[in-house]
Each structure stands twice: as C-alpha cells, then as structure tokens.
Protein backbone atom coordinates (compact mmCIF):
# COMPACT_ATOMS: atom_id res chain seq x y z
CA UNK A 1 32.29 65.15 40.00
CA UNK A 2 35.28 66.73 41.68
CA UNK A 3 37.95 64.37 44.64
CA UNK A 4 35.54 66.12 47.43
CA UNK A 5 31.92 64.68 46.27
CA UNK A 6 30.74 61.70 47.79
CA UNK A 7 28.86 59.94 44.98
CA UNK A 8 26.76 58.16 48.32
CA UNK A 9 26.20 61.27 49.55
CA UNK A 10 24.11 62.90 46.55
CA UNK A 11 26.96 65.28 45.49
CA UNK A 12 26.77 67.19 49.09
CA UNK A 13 30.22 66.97 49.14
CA UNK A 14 33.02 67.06 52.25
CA UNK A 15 31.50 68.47 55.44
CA UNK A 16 33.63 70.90 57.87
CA UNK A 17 33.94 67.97 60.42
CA UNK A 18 34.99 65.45 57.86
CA UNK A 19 38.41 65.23 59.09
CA UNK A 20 37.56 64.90 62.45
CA UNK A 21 35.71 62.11 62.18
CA UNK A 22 38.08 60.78 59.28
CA UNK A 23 40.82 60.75 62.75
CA UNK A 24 38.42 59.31 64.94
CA UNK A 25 37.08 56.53 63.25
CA UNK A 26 40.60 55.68 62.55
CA UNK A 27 41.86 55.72 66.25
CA UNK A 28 38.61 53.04 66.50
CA UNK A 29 39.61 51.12 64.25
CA UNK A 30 42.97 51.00 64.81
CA UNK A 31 42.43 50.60 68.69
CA UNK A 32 40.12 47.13 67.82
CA UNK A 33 43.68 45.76 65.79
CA UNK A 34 41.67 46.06 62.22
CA UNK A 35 42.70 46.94 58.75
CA UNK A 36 41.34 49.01 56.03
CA UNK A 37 40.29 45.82 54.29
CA UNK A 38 38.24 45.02 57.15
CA UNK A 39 35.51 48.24 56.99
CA UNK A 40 35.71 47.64 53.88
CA UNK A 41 34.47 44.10 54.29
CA UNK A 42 31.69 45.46 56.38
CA UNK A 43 30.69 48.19 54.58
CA UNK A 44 30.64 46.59 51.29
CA UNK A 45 32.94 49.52 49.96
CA UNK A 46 36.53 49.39 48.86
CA UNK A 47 39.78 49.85 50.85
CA UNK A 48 40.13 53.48 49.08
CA UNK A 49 36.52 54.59 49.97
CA UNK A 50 37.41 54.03 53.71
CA UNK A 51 41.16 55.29 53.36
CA UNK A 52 39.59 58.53 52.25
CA UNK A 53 36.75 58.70 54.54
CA UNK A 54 39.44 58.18 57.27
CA UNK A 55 41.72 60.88 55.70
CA UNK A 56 38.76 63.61 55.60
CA UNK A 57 38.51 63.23 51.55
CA UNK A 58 35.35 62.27 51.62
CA UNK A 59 31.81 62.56 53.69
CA UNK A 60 30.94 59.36 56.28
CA UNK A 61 27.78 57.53 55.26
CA UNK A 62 25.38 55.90 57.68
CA UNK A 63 26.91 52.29 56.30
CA UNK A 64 30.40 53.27 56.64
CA UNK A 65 29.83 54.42 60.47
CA UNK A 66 27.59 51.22 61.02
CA UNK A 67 30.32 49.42 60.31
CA UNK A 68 32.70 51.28 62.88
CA UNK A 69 30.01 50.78 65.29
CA UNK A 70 29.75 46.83 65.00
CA UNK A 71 33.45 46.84 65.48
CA UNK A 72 33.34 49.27 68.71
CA UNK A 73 30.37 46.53 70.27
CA UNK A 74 31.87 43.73 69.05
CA UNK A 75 35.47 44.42 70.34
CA UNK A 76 35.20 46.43 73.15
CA UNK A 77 36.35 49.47 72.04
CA UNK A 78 34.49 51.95 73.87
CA UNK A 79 36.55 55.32 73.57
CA UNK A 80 38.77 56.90 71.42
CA UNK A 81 42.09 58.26 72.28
C-alpha cells in the first residue's frame, strides 16, 4: 500500500478533490478554535490520519466528515472562509 491509499477507503486511493476538502475541513475546524487532537478524538483516528486528510494525502471517510459536522452544529460554524 503506497502514502496515497486510504486503508478505510478499500485501497480507492486519493480522489481529485481531496485537497479541497483537505483545506476546507481545515478552515472548519480551525474557525470552531479546535486542534488536530480533537477530530481525532471524534473520529476515533489518530492526529496523523486527520493531518493528512486535511493536507489532501489521503481520501475523507464518512466518520472523519461526521466528525467535522458535529463540530460545525455544535459550535456554530456555519461557513467556511
């Protein structure tokens, strides 16, 4: 397995978007006052697993952007940018 498969994601590797919504989900959580630490607390993942996911090295799961969802509802965060 090569730094672009997602082990979650069934080998289907990075997507063409993956960086886009690597930046966005970062603005969101950056914009709510979070750390890496804390996906990772919601997710159940490690700090590395989100750093990449927000870096575009790796493919967004339905878990990871579940968790970047409870944080938009739960503190306000309504837009990125």
């Amino acid at each position: 397995m090569n730094n672009t498969t997602c082990p979650q994601c069934f080998g289907t590797g990075i997507k063409p978007d993956d960086r886009d919504v690597g930046s966005q989900l970062r603005a969101i959580r950056r914009k709510a006052g979070l750390r890496l630490a804390d996906i990772a607390n919601l997710a159940g993942c490690t700090i590395s697993h989100v750093s990449d996911i927000e870096n575009g090295k790796r493919h967004c799961s339905p878990r990871i952007r579940q968790a970047y969802d409870d944080i938009m509802e739960e503190g306000g965060v309504d837009t990125v940018g």
